[in-house]
Protein backbone atom coordinates (compact mmCIF):
# COMPACT_ATOMS: atom_id res chain seq x y z
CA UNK A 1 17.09 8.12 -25.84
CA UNK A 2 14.42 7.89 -23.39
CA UNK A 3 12.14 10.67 -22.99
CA UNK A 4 11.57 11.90 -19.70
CA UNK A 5 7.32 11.32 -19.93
CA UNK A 6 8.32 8.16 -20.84
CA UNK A 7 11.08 7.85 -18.08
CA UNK A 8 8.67 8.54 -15.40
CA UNK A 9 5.78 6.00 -15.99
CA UNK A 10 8.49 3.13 -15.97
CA UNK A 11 9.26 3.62 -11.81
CA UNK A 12 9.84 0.73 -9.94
CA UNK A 13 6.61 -0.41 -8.72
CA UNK A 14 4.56 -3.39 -8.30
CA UNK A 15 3.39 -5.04 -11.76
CA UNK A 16 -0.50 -3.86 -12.21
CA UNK A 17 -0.07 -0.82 -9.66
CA UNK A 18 -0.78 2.34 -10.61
CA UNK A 19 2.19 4.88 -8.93
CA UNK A 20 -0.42 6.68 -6.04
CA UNK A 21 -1.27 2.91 -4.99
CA UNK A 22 2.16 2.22 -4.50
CA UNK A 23 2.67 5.49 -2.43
CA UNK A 24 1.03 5.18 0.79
CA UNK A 25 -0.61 7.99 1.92
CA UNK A 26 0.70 10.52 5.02
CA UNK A 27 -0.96 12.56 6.81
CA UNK A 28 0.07 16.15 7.12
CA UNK A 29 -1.76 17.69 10.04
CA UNK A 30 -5.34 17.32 12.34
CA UNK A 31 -7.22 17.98 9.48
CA UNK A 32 -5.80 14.18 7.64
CA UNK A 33 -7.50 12.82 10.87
CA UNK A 34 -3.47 11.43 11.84
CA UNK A 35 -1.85 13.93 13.63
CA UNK A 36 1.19 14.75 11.46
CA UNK A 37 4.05 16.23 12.24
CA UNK A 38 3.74 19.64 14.11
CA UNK A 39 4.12 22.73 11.95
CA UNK A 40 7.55 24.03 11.68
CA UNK A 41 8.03 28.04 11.10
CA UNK A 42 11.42 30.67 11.21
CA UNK A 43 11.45 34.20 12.29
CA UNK A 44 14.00 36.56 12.33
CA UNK A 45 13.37 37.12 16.29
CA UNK A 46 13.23 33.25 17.33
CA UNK A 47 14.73 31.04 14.62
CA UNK A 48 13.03 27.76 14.46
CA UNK A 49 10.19 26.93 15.93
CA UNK A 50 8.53 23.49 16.07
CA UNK A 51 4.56 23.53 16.59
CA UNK A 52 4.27 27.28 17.34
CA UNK A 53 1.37 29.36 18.71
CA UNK A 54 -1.82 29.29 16.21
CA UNK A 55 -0.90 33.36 15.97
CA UNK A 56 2.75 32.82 15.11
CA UNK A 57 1.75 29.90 12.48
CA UNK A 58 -0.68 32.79 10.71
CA UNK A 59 1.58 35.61 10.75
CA UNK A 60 4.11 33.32 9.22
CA UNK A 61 1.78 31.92 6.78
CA UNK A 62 0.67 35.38 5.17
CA UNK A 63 4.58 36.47 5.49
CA UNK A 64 5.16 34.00 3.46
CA UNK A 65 1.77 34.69 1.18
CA UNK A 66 2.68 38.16 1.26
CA UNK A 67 6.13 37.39 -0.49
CA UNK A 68 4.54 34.84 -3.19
CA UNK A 69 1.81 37.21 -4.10
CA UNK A 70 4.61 39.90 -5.12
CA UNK A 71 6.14 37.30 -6.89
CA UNK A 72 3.75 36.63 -8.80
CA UNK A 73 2.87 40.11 -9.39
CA UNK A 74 6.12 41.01 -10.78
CA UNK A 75 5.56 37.73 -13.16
CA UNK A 76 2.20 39.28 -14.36
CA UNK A 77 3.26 42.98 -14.72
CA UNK A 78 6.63 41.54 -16.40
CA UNK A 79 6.20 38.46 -18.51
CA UNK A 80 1.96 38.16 -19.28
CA UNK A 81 1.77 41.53 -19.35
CA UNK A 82 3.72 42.24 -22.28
CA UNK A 83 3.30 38.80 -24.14
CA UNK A 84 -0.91 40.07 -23.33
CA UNK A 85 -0.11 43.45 -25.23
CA UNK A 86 1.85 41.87 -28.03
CA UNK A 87 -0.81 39.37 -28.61
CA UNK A 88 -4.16 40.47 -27.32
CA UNK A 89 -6.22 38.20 -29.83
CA UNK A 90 -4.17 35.27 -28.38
CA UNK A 91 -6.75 32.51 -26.82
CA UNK A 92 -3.95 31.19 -24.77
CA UNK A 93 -3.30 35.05 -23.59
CA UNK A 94 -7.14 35.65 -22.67
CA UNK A 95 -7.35 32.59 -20.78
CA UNK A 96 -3.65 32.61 -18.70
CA UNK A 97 -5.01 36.20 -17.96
CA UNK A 98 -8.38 35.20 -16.37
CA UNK A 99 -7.28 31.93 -14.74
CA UNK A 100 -4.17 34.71 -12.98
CA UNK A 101 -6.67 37.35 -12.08
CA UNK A 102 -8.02 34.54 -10.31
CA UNK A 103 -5.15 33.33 -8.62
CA UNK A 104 -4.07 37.11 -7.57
CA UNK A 105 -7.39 37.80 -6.43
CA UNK A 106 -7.65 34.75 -4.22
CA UNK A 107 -4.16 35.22 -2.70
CA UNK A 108 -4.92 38.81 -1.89
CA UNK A 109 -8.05 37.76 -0.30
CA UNK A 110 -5.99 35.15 1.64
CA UNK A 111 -3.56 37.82 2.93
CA UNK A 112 -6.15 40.58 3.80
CA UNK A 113 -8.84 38.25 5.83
């Protein structure tokens, strides 16, 4: 049996190439220097909308923040939490803690600017 690790280095791809040569790259908005493709958001009120107003693209953006960061809230206050309390000598514990606070912090500073 093949693991997968294994599984995914063998990809079909020119001899020699490493995979992210073989994958050209795309550009995903102005800031890739290409264009892209325009920025595609859904709201209750209008549905779809293809390359909305810079205003609508934010307030959909930290919707969308806003829901992730309670996510992962509810991940922190119910599975590191209690593995953290069980554990609290744990170096694996002390760092997922501190590299989370980090994330949490940086998404709530996101949301709130």
């Amino acid at each position: 049996m093949v693991s997968a690790r294994r599984a995914s280095r063998s990809l079909a791809r020119p001899a020699g190439h490493r995979l992210r040569a073989a994958v050209p790259a795309r550009s995903v908005g102005p800031a890739g220097g290409g264009g892209g493709p325009p920025a595609l958001i859904w709201t209750t009120a209008d549905g779809y909308q293809l390359g909305a107003e810079p205003a609508a693209l934010q307030a959909y953006e930290r919707g969308v923040l806003t829901g992730k960061l309670a996510e992962f809230r509810r991940f922190l206050t119910g599975t590191v939490a209690p593995h953290a309390a069980s554990h609290p000598g744990d170096k694996w514990v002390k760092h997922i803690i501190a590299q989370l606070n980090s994330i949490e912090s940086t998404l709530d500073l996101v949301i709130s600017s």
